[in-house]
Protein backbone atom coordinates (compact mmCIF):
# COMPACT_ATOMS: atom_id res chain seq x y z
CA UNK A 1 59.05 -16.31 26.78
CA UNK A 2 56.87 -13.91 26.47
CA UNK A 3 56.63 -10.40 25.91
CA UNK A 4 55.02 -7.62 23.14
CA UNK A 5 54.43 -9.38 19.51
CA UNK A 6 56.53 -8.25 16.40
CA UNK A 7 56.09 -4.80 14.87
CA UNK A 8 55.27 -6.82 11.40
CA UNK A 9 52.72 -8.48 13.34
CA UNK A 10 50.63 -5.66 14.40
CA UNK A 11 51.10 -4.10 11.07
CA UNK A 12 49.79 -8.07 9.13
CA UNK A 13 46.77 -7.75 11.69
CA UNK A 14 45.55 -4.51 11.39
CA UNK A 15 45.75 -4.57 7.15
CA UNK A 16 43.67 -7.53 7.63
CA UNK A 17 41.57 -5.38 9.76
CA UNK A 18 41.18 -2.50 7.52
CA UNK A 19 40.51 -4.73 4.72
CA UNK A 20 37.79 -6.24 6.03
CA UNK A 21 35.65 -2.96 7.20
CA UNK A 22 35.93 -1.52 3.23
CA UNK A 23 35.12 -5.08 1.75
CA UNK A 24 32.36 -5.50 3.67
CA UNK A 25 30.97 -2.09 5.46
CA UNK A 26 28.17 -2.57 8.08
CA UNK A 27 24.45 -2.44 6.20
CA UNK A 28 22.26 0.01 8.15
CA UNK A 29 18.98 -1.09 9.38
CA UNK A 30 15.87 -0.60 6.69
CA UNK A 31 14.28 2.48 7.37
CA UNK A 32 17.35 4.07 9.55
CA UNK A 33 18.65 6.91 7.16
CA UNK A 34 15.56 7.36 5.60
CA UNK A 35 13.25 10.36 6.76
CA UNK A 36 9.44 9.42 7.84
CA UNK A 37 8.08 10.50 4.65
CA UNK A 38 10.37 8.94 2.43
CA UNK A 39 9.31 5.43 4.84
CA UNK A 40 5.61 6.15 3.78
CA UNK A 41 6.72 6.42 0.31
CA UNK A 42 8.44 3.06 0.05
CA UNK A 43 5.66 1.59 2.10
CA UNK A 44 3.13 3.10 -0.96
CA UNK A 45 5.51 1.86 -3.35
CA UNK A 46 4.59 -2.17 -2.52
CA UNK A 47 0.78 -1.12 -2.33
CA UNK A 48 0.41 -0.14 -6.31
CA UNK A 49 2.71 3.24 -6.67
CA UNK A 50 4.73 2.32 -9.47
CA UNK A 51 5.20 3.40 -12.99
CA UNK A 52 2.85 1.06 -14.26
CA UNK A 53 1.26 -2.10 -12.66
CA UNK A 54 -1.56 -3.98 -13.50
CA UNK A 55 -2.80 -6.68 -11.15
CA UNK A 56 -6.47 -8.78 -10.30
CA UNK A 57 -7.79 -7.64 -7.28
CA UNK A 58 -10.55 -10.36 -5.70
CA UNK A 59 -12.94 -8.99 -3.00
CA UNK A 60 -15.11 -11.49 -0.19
CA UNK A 61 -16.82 -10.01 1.93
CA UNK A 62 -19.15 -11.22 5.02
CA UNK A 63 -21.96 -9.20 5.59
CA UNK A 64 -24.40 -10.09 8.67
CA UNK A 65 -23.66 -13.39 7.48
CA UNK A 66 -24.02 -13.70 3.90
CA UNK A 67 -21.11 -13.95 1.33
CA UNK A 68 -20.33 -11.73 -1.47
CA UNK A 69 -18.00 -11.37 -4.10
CA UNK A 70 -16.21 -9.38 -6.65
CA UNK A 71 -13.25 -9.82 -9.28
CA UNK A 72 -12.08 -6.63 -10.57
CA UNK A 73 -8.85 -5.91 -12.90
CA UNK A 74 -7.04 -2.55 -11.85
CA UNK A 75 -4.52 -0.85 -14.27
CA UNK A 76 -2.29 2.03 -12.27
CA UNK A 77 0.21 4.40 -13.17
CA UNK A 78 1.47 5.75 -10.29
CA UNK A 79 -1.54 7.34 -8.60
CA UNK A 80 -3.97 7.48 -11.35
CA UNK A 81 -6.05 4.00 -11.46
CA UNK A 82 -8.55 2.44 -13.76
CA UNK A 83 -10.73 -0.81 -12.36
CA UNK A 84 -13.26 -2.57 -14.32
CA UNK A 85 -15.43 -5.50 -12.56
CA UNK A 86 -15.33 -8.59 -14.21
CA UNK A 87 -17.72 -10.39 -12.00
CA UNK A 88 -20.62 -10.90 -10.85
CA UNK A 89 -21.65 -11.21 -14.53
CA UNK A 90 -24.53 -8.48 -13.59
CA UNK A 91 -21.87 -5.83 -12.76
CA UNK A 92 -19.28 -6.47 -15.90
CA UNK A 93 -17.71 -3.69 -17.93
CA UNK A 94 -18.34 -1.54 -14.75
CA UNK A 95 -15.51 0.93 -14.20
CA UNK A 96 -13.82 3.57 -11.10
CA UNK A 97 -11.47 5.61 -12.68
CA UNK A 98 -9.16 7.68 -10.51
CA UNK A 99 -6.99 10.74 -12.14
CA UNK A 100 -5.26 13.51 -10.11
CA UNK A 101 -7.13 12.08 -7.02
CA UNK A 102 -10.80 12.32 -8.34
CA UNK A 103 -12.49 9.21 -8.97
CA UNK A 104 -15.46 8.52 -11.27
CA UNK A 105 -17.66 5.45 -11.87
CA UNK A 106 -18.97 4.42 -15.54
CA UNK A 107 -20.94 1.78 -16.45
CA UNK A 108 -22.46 0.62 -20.47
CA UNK A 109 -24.86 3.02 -21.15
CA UNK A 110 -24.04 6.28 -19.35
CA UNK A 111 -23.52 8.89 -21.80
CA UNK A 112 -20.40 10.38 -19.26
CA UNK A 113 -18.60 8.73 -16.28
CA UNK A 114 -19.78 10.48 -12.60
CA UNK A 115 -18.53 11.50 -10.13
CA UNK A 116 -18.41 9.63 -6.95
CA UNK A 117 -16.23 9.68 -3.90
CA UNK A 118 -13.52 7.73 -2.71
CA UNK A 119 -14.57 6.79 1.22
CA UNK A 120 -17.81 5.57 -1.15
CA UNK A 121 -19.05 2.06 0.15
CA UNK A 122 -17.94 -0.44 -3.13
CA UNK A 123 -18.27 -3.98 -1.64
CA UNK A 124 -18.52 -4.84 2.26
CA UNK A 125 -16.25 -2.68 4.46
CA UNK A 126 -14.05 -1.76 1.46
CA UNK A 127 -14.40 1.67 -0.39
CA UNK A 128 -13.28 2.68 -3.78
CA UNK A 129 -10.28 3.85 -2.51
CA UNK A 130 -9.36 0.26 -1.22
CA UNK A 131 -8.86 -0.52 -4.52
CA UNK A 132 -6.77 1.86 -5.81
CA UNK A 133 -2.61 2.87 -5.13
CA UNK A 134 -2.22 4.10 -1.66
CA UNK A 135 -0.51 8.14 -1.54
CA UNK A 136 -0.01 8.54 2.12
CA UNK A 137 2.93 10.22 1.79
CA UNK A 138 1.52 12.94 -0.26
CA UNK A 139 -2.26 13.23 0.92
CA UNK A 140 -1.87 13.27 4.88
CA UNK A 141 0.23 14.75 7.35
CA UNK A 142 1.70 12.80 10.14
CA UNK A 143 1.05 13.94 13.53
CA UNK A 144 2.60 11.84 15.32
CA UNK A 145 5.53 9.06 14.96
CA UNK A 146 6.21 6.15 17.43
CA UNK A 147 7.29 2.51 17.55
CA UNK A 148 5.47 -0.67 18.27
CA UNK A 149 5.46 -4.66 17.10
CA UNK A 150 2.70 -6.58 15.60
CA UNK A 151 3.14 -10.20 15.44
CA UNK A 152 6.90 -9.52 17.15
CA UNK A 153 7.64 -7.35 14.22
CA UNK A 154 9.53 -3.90 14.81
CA UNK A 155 7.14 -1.20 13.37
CA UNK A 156 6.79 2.32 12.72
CA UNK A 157 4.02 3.62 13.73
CA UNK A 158 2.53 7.26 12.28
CA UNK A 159 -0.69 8.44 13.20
CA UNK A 160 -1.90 10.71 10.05
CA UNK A 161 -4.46 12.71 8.94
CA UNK A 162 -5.98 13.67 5.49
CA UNK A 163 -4.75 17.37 4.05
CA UNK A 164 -7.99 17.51 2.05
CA UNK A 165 -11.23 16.19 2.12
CA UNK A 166 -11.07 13.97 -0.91
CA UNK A 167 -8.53 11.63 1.05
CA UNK A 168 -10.35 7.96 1.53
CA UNK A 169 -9.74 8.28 5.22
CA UNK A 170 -9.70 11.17 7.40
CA UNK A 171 -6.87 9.72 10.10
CA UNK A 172 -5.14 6.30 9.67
CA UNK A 173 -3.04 4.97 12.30
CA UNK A 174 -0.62 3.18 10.14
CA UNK A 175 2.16 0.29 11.34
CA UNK A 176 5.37 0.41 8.86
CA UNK A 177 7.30 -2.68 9.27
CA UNK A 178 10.75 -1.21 10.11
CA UNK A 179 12.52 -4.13 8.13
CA UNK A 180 10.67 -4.38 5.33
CA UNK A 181 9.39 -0.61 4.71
CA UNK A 182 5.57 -2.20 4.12
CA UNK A 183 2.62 -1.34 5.81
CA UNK A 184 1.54 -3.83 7.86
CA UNK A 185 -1.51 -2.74 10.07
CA UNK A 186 -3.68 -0.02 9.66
CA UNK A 187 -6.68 1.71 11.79
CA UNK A 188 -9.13 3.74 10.34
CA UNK A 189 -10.59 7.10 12.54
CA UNK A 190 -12.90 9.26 12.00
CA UNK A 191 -11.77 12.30 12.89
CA UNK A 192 -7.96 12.40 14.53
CA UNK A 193 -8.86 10.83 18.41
CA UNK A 194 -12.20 9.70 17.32
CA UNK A 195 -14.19 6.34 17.15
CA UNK A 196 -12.03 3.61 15.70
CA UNK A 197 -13.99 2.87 12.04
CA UNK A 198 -12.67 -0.59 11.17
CA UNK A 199 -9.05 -1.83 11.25
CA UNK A 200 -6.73 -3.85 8.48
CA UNK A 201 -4.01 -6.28 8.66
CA UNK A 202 -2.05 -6.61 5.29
CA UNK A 203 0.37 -9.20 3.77
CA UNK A 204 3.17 -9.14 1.23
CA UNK A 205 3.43 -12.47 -0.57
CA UNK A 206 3.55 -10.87 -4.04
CA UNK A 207 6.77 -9.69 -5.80
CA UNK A 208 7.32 -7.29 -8.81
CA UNK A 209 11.15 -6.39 -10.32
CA UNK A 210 13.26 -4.06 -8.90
CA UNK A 211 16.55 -2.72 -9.58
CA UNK A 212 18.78 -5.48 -7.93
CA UNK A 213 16.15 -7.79 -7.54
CA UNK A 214 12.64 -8.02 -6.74
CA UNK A 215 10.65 -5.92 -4.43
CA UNK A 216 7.45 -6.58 -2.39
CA UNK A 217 3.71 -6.16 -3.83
CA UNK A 218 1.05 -6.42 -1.52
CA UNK A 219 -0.93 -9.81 -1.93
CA UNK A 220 -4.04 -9.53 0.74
CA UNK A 221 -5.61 -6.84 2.74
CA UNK A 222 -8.11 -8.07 5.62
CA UNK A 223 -10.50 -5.31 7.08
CA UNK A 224 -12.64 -5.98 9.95
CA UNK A 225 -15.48 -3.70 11.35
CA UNK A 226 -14.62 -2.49 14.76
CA UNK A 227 -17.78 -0.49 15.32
CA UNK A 228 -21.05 -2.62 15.56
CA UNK A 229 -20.46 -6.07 13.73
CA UNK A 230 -18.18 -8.58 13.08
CA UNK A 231 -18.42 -8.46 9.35
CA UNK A 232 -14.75 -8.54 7.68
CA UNK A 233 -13.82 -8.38 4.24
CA UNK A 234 -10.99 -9.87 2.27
CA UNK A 235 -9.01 -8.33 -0.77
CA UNK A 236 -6.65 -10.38 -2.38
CA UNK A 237 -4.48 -8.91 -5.00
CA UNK A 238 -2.74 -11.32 -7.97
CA UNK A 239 -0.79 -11.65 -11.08
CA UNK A 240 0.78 -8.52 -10.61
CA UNK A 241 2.82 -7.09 -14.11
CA UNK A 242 5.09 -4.00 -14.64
CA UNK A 243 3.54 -2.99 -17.97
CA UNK A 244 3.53 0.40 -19.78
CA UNK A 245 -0.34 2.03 -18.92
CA UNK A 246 -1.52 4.21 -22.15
CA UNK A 247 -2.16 7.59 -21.39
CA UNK A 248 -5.35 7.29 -22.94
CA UNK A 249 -6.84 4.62 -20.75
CA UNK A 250 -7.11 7.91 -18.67
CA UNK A 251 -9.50 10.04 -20.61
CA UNK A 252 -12.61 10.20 -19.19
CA UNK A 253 -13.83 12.03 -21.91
CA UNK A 254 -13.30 8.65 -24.50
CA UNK A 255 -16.11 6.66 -22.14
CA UNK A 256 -19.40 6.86 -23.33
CA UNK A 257 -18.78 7.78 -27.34
């Protein structure tokens, strides 16, 4: 016999129901309530915006054929940045300091650090500004938002350009993997629609602590030209460590006495 089930049984089934959605609500998508400058700043987060990192940053680059390399150590806190080579032996104790966006290069010897600029050529097709913490979300403006994949990954994708001239790129076309809130390709312009500089493709295999867990730290950037060459040049970034940075490791004014 059949017919319309128990009103206890509706009642059972429906407190299972209920119980279920408030035990275990539905976890938005990464990157869904989040606004498109709050994604950038997440995505700068796993590239060396923190409190205070410190990390070993190797550079190989191939120039018309020849091999060279670099070893730097880079202490950050948040945007500000100091780097000192380590090798080449020729090149050691040789420093880029960042503060407040401004970079400066010291070496043994100079009386004061001086002032150089961040789209500056430092090894290959990376520029001082490689090296240091990306700030997208605070030093360009995005002009346009869209989606896209690379490698079958669900992106973000926000073409941006520079507020200021003392940005390391004028206009970045930037892929934010939608998952992951990382940056995960990048193309270089320059001037918003212009030539396409050189282009970047960057991994993740690095973690740091997090609240809950660990987070993402970028591990390797890989630029190639996409001008006149096929040169390409490899950053890999290691051992990063969440470490108070001194205040003082700042002061330009110390280097040189």
């Amino acid at each position: 016999m059949t017919g319309k089930p128990p009103a206890w049984h509706l009642f059972f089934l429906y407190g299972i129901v209920f119980f279920a959605l408030i035990t275990f609500p539905c976890r938005p998508q990464a990157g869904q309530q989040l606004s498109a400058r709050e994604i950038l700043q997440k995505s700068d987060e796993a590239r060396g915006n923190l409190g205070g990192v410190s990390w070993t940053l190797k550079i190989t680059a191939r120039e018309q054929g020849r091999d060279n390399n670099r070893t730097i150590h880079v202490r950050s806190r948040g945007f500000d940045v100091v780097a000192e080579i380590l090798t080449p032996a020729h090149r050691r104790g040789h420093m880029l300091i960042m503060l407040q966006g401004n970079m400066w290069f010291y070496k043994p010897g100079l009386s004061k650090p001086v002032p150089v600029s961040k789209r500056q050529k430092l090894l290959g097709l990376a520029t001082n500004g490689d090296i240091a913490s990306t700030n997208y979300a605070e030093n360009y403006d995005i002009i346009k938002e869209d989606h896209g994949l690379v490698d079958s990954e669900e992106c973000l994708v926000f073409d941006l350009r520079a507020k200021s001239g003392n940005a390391t790129y004028r206009c970045i076309r930037y892929w934010v993997s939608r998952r992951r809130l990382v940056g995960v390709r990048a193309e270089f312009y320059t001037t918003n629609g212009g030539r396409l500089l050189k282009s970047a493709r960057m991994e993740y295999a690095n973690r740091v602590p997090a609240a809950g867990g660990q987070s993402p730290f970028i591990s390797r950037m890989v630029i190639h030209d996409n001008l006149m060459s096929k040169d390409w040049t490899i950053l890999d970034f290691s051992d990063p460590l969440l470490q108070a940075i001194p205040q003082a490791l700042f002061n330009i004014n110390l280097l040189g006495q």
